[in-house]
C-alpha atoms as a PDB file:
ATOM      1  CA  UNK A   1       6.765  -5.873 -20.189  1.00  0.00           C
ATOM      2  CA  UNK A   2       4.836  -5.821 -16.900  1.00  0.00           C
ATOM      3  CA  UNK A   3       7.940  -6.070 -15.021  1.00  0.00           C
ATOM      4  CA  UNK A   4       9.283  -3.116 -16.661  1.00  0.00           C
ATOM      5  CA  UNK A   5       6.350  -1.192 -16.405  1.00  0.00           C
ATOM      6  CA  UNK A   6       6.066  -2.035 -12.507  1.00  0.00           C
ATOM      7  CA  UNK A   7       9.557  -0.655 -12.249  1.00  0.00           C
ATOM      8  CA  UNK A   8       8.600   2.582 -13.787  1.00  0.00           C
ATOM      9  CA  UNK A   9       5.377   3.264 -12.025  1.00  0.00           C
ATOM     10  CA  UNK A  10       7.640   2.773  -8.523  1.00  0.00           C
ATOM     11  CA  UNK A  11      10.385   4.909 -10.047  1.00  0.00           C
ATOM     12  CA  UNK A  12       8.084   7.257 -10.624  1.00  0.00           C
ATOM     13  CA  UNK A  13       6.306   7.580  -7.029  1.00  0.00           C
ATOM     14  CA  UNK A  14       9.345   8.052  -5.781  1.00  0.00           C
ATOM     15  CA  UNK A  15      10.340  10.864  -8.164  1.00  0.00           C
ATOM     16  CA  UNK A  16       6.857  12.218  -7.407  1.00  0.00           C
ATOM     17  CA  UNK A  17       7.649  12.712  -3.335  1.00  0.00           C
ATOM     18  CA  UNK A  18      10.787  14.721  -4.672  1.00  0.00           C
ATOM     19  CA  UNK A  19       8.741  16.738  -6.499  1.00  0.00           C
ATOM     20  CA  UNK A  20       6.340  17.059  -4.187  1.00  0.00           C
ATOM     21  CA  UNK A  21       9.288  18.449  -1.619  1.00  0.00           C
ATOM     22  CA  UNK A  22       8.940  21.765  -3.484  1.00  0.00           C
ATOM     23  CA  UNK A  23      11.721  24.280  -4.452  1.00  0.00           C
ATOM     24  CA  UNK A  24      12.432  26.342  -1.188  1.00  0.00           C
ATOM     25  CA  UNK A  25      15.747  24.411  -0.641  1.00  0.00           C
ATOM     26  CA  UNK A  26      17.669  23.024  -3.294  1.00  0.00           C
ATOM     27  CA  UNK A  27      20.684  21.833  -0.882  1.00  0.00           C
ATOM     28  CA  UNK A  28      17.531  19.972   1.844  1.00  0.00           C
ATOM     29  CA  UNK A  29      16.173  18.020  -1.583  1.00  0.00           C
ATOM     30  CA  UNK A  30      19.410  17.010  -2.603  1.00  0.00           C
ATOM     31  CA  UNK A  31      19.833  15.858   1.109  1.00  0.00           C
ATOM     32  CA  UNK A  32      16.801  13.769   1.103  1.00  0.00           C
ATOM     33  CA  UNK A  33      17.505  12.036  -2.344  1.00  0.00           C
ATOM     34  CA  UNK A  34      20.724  10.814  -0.203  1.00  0.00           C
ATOM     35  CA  UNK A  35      18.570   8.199   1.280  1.00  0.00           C
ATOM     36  CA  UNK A  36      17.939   6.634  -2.131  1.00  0.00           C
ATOM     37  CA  UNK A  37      21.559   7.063  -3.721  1.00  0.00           C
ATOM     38  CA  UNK A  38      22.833   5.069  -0.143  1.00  0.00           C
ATOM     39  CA  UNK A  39      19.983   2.434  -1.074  1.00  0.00           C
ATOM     40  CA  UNK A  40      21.505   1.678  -4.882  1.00  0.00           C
ATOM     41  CA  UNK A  41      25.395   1.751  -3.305  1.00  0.00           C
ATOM     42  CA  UNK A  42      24.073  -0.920  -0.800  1.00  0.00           C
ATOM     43  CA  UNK A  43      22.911  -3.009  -3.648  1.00  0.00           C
ATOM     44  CA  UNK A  44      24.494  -5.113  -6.559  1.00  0.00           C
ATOM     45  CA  UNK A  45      24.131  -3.434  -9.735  1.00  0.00           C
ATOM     46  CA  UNK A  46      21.918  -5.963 -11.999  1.00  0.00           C
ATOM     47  CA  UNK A  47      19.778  -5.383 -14.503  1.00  0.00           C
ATOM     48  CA  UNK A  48      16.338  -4.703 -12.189  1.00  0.00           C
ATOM     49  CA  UNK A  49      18.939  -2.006 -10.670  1.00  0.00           C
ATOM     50  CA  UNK A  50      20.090  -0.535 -13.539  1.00  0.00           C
ATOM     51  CA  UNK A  51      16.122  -0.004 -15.468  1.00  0.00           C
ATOM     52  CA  UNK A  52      14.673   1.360 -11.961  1.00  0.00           C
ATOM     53  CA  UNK A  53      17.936   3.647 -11.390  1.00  0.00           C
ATOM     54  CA  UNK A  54      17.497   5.222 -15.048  1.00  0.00           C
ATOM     55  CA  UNK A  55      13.533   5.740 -14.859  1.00  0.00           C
ATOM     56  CA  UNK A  56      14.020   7.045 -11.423  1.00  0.00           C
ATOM     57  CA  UNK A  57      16.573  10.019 -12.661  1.00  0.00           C
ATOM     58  CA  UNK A  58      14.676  10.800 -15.559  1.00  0.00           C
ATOM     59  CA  UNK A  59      11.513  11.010 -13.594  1.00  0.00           C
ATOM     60  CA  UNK A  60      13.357  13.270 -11.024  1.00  0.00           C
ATOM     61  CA  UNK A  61      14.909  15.355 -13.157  1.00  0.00           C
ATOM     62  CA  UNK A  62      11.550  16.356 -14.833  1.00  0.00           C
ATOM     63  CA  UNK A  63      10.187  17.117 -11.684  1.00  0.00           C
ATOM     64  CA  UNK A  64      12.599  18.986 -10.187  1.00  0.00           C
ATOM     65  CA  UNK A  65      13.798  20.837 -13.946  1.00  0.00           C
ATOM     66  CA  UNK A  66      11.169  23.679 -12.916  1.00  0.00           C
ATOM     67  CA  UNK A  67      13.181  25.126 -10.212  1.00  0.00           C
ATOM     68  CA  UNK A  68      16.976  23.736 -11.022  1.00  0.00           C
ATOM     69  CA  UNK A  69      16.968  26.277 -14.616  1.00  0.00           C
ATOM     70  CA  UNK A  70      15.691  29.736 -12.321  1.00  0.00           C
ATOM     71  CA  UNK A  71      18.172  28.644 -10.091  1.00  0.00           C
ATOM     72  CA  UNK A  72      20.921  28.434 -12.268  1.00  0.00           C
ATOM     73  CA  UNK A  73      19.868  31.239 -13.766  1.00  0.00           C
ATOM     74  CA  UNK A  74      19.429  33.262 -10.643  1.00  0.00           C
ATOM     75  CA  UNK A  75      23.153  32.012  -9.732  1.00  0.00           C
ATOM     76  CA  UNK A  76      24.557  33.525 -12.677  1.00  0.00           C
ATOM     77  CA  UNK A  77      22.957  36.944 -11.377  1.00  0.00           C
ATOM     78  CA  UNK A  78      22.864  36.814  -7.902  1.00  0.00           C
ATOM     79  CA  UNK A  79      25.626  38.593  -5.786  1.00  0.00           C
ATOM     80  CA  UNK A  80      27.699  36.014  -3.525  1.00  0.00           C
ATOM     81  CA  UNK A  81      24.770  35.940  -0.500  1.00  0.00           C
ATOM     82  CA  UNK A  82      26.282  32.880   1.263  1.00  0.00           C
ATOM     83  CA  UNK A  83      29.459  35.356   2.098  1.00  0.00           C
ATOM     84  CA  UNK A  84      27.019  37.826   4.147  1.00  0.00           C
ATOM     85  CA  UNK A  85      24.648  35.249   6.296  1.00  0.00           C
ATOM     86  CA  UNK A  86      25.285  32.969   8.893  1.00  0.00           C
ATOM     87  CA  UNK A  87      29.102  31.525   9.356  1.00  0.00           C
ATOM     88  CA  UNK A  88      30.076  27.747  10.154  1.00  0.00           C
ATOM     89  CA  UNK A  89      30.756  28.534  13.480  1.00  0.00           C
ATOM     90  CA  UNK A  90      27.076  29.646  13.957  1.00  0.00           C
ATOM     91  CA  UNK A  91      25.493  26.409  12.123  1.00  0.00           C
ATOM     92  CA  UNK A  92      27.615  23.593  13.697  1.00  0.00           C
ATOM     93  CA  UNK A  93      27.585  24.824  17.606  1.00  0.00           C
ATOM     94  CA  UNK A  94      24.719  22.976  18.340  1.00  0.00           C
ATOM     95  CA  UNK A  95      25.515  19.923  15.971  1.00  0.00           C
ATOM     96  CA  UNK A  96      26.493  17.659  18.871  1.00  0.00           C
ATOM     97  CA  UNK A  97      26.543  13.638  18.673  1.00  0.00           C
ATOM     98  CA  UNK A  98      23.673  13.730  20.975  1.00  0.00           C
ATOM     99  CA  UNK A  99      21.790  16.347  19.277  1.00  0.00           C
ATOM    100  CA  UNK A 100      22.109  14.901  16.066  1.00  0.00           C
ATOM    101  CA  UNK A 101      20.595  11.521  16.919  1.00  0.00           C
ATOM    102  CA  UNK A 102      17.854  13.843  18.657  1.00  0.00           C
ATOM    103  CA  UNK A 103      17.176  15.894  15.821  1.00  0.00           C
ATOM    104  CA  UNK A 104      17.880  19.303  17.607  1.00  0.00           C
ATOM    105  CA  UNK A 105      20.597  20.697  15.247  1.00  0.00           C
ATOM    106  CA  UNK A 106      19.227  23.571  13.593  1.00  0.00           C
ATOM    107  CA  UNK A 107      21.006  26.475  15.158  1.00  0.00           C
ATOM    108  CA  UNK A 108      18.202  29.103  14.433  1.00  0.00           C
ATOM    109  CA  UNK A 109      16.115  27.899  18.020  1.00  0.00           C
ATOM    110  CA  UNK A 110      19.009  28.707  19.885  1.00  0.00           C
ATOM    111  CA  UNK A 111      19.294  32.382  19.265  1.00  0.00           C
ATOM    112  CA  UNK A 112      15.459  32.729  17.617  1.00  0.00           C
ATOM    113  CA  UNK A 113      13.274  33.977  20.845  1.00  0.00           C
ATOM    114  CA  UNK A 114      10.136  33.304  18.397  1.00  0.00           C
ATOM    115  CA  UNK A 115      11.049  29.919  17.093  1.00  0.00           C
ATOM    116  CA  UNK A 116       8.676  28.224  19.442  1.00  0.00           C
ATOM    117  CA  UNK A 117       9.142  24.822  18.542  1.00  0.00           C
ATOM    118  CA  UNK A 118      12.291  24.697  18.472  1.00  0.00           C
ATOM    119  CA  UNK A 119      13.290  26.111  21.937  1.00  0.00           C
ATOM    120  CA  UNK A 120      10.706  23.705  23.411  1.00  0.00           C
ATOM    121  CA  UNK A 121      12.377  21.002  22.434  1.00  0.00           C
ATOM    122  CA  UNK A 122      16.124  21.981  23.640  1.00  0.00           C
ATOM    123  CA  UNK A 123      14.645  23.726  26.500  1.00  0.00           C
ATOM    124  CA  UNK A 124      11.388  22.097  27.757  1.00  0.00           C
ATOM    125  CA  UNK A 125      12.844  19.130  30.300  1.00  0.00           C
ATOM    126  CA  UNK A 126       9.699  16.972  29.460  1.00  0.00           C
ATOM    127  CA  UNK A 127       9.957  17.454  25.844  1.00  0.00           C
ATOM    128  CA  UNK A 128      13.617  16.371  26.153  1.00  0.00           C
ATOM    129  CA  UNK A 129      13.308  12.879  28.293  1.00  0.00           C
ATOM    130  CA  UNK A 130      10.341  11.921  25.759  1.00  0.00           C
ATOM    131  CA  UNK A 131      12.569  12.848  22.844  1.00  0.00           C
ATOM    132  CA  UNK A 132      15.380  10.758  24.468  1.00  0.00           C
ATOM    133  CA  UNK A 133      13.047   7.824  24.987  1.00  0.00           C
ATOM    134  CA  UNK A 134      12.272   7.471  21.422  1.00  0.00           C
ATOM    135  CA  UNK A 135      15.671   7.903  20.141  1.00  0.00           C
ATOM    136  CA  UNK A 136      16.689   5.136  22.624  1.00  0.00           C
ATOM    137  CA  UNK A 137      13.847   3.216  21.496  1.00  0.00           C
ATOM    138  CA  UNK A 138      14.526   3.955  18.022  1.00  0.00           C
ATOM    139  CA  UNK A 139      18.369   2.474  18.252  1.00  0.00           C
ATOM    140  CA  UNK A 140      17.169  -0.598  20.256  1.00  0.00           C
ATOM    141  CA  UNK A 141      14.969  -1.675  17.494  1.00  0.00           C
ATOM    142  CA  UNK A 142      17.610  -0.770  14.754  1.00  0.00           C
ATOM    143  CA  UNK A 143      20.525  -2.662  17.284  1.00  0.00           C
ATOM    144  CA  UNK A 144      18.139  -5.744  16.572  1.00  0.00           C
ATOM    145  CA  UNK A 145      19.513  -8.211  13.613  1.00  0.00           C
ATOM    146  CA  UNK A 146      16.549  -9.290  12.203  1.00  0.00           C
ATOM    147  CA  UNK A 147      15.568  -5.745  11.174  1.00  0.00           C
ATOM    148  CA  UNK A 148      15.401  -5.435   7.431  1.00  0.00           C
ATOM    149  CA  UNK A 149      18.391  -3.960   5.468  1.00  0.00           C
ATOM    150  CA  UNK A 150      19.776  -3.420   8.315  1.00  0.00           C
ATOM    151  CA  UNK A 151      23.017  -2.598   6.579  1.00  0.00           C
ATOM    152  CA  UNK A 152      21.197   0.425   4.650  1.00  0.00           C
ATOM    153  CA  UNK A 153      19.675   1.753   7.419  1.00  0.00           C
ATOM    154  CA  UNK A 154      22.905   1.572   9.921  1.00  0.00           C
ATOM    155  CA  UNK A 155      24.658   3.231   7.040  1.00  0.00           C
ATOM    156  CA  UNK A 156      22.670   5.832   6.711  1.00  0.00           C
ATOM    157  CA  UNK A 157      22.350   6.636  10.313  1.00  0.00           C
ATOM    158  CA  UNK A 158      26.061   6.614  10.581  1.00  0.00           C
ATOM    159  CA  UNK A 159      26.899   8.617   7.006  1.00  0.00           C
ATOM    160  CA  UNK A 160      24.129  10.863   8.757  1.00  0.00           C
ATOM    161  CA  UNK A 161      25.671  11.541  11.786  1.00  0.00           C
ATOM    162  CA  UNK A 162      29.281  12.183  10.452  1.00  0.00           C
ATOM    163  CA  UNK A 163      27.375  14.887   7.803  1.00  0.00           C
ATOM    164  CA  UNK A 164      25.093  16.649  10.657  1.00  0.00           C
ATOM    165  CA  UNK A 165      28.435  16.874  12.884  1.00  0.00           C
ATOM    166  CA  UNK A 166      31.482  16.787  11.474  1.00  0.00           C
ATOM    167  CA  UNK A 167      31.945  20.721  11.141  1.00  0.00           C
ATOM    168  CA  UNK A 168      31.030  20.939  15.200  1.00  0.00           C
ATOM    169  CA  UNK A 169      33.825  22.793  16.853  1.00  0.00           C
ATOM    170  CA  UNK A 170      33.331  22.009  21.033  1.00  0.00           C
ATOM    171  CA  UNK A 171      34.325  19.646  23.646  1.00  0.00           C
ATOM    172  CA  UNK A 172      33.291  16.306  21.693  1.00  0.00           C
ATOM    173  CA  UNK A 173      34.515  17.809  18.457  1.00  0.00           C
ATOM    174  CA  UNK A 174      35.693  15.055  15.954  1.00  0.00           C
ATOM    175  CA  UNK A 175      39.139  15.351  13.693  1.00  0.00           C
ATOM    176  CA  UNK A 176      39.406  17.772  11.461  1.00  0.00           C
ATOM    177  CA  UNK A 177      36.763  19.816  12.603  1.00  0.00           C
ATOM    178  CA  UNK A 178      38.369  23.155  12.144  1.00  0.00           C
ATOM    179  CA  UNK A 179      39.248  21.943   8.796  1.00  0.00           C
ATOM    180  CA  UNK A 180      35.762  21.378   8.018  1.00  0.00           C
ATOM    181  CA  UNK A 181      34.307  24.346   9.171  1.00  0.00           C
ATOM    182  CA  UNK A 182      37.303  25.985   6.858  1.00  0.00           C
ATOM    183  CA  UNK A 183      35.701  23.896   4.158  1.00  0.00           C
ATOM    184  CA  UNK A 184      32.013  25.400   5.216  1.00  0.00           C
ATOM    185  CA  UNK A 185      32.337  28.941   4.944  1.00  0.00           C
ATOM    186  CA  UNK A 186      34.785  28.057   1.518  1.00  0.00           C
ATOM    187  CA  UNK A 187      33.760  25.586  -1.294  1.00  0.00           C
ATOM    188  CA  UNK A 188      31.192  23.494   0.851  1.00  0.00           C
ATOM    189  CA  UNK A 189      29.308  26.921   1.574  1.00  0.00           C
ATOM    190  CA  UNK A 190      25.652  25.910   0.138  1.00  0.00           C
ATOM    191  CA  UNK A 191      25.760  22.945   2.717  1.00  0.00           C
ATOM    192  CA  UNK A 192      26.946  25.140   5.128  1.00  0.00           C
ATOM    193  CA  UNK A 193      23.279  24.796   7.361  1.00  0.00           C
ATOM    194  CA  UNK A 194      24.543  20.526   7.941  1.00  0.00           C
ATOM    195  CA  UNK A 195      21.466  19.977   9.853  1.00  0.00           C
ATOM    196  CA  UNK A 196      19.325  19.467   6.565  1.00  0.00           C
ATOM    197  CA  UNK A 197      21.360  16.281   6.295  1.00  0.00           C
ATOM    198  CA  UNK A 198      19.088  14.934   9.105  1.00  0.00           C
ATOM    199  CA  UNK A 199      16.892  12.899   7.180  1.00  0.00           C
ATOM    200  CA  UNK A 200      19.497  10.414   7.133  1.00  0.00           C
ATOM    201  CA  UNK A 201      19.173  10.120  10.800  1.00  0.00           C
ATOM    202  CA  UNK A 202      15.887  10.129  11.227  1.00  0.00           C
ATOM    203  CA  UNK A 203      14.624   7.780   8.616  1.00  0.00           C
ATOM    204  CA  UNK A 204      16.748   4.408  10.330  1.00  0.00           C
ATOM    205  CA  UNK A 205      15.226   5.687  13.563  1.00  0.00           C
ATOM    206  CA  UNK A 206      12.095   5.349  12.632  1.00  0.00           C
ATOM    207  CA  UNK A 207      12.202   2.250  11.671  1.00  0.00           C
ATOM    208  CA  UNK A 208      14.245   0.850  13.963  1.00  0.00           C
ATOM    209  CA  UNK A 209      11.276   2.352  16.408  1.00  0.00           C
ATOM    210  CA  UNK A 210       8.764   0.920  13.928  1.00  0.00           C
ATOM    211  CA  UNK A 211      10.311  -2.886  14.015  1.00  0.00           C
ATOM    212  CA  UNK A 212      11.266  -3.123  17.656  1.00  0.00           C
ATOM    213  CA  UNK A 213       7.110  -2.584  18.165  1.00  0.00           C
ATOM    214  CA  UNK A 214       6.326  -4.952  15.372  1.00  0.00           C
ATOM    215  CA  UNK A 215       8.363  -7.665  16.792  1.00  0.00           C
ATOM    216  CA  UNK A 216       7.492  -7.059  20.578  1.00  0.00           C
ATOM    217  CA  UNK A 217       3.554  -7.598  20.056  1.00  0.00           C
ATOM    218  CA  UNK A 218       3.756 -10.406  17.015  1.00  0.00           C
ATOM    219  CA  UNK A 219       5.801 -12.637  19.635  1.00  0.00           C
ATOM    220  CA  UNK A 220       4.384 -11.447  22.859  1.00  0.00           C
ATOM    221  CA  UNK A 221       2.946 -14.803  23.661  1.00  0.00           C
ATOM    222  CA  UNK A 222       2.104 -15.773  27.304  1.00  0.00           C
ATOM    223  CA  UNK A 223       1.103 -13.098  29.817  1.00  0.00           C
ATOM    224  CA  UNK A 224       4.120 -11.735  31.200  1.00  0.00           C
ATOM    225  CA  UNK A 225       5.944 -11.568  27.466  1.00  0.00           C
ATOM    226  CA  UNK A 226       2.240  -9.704  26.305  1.00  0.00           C
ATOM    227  CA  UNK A 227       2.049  -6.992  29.100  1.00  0.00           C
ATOM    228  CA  UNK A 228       5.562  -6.560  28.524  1.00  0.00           C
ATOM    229  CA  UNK A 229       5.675  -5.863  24.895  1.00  0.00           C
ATOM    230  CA  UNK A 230       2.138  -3.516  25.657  1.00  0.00           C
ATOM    231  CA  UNK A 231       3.575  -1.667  28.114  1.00  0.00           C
ATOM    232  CA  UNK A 232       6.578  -0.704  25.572  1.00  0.00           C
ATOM    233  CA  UNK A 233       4.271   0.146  22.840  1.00  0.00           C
ATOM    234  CA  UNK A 234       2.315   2.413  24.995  1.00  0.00           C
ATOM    235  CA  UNK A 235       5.770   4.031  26.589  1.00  0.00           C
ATOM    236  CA  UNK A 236       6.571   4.573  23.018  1.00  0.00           C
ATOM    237  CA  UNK A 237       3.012   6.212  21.917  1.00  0.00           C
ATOM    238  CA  UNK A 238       3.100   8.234  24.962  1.00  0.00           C
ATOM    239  CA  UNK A 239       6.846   9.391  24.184  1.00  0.00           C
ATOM    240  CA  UNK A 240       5.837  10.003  20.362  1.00  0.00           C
ATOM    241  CA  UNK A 241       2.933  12.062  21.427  1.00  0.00           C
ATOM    242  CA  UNK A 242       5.104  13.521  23.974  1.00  0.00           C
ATOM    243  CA  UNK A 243       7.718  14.599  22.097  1.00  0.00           C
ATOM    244  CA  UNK A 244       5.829  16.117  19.240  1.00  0.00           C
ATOM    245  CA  UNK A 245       3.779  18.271  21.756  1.00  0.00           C
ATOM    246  CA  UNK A 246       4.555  21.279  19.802  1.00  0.00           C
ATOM    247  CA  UNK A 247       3.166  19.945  16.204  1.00  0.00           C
ATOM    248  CA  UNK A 248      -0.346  19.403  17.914  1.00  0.00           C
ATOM    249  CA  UNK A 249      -0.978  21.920  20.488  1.00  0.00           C
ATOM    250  CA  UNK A 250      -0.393  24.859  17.395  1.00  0.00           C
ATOM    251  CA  UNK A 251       3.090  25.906  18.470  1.00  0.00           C
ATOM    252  CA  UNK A 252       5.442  25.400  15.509  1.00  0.00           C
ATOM    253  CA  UNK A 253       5.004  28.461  13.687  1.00  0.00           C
ATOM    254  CA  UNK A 254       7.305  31.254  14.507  1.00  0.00           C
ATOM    255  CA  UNK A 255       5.538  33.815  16.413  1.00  0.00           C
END
């Protein structure tokens, strides 16, 4: 019984953080509960699986039942929008190998004069090198083998990567990019914006980032190993704070 009833109080935290994502984008959710549905393919079903994987779609599906009837509702009503706004073409031109690991895919920066943020970040030269430093950092630390699940989390960076870019149509495009970009502006229209698939990225990043520190300054003995491993942490603080300059000097609202 107290097994069971751990399992459901975890289940439903985690159903409670995709309720707490909110209801302005059904397609960014659905991206974001990815990260969990890659977790349970990664895993043997047993019977632990199976009682956490029910609680946590019932749970879910309660919190998210609020918005999924109005907008199945509003489907039913709603003239075809997705034939009249942005194309493939537009969404993918930025979705670049490079960008995609950096997290600079959205395509609305690039032709939005008042999305602050975002131009800083493709635009700004010292915003880019301390973006690039934690990405590098980021992959370094998930490279490592003694990360944890590091299956999952390569996975998921990978599966991430091929989502964000597999519509871009350039010099580095991938096969069957035309074909997907077909695909986007067809059948695969409400994913059409692939940069909400990001998450997938950025999540194994992170931790990667997160467990290359950890392990530098636990095993940093002796004074050369120590001032090494503290001079990376503080490389990576100072690239963190860096490259989320925007968020804390009040520029990421549009003005």
């Amino acid at each position: 019984p107290d097994h069971s009833r751990g399992l459901r109080r975890l289940a439903a935290q985690s159903a409670l953080a995709v309720a707490l994502m909110g209801s302005i984008n059904a397609v960014a959710t659905a991206a974001a509960c990815l990260v969990a549905i890659i977790w349970w393919l990664s895993h043997k079903p047993n019977r632990t699986w199976l009682t956490f994987t029910a609680w946590w779609a019932l749970f879910v599906a309660l919190g998210t039942l609020w918005w999924i009837v109005p907008l199945l509702l509003l489907g039913k009503i709603s003239p075809p929008f997705l034939d009249y706004i942005e194309s493939a073409p537009t969404t993918t031109f930025a979705a670049t190998v490079l960008d995609a690991l950096r997290g600079t895919t959205n395509w609305v920066p690039y032709v939005d004069l008042w999305s602050d943020a975002g131009r800083l970040l493709v635009t700004d030269r010292l915003l880019v090198l301390n973006g690039v430093l934690v990405l590098a950092l980021g992959l370094v630390g998930l490279a490592r083998r003694d990360v944890p699940h590091r299956r999952y989390l390569v996975t998921g960076l990978v599966l991430g990567l091929v989502a964000v870019t597999a519509g871009h149509v350039g010099a580095t495009r991938g096969l069957g990019a035309t074909d997907v970009q077909a695909l986007l502006d067809g059948v695969l229209s409400p994913v059409r914006n692939t940069h909400k698939f990001d998450v997938l990225v950025r999540l194994p990043l992170v931790l990667g980032l997160a467990h290359l520190l950890g392990v530098l300054l636990a095993r940093g003995s002796g004074a050369v190993r120590r001032t090494n491993a503290v001079g990376v942490a503080v490389l990576a603080c100072a690239a963190l704070a860096g490259a989320t300059a925007p968020a804390w000097t009040g520029h990421v609202a549009p003005r």
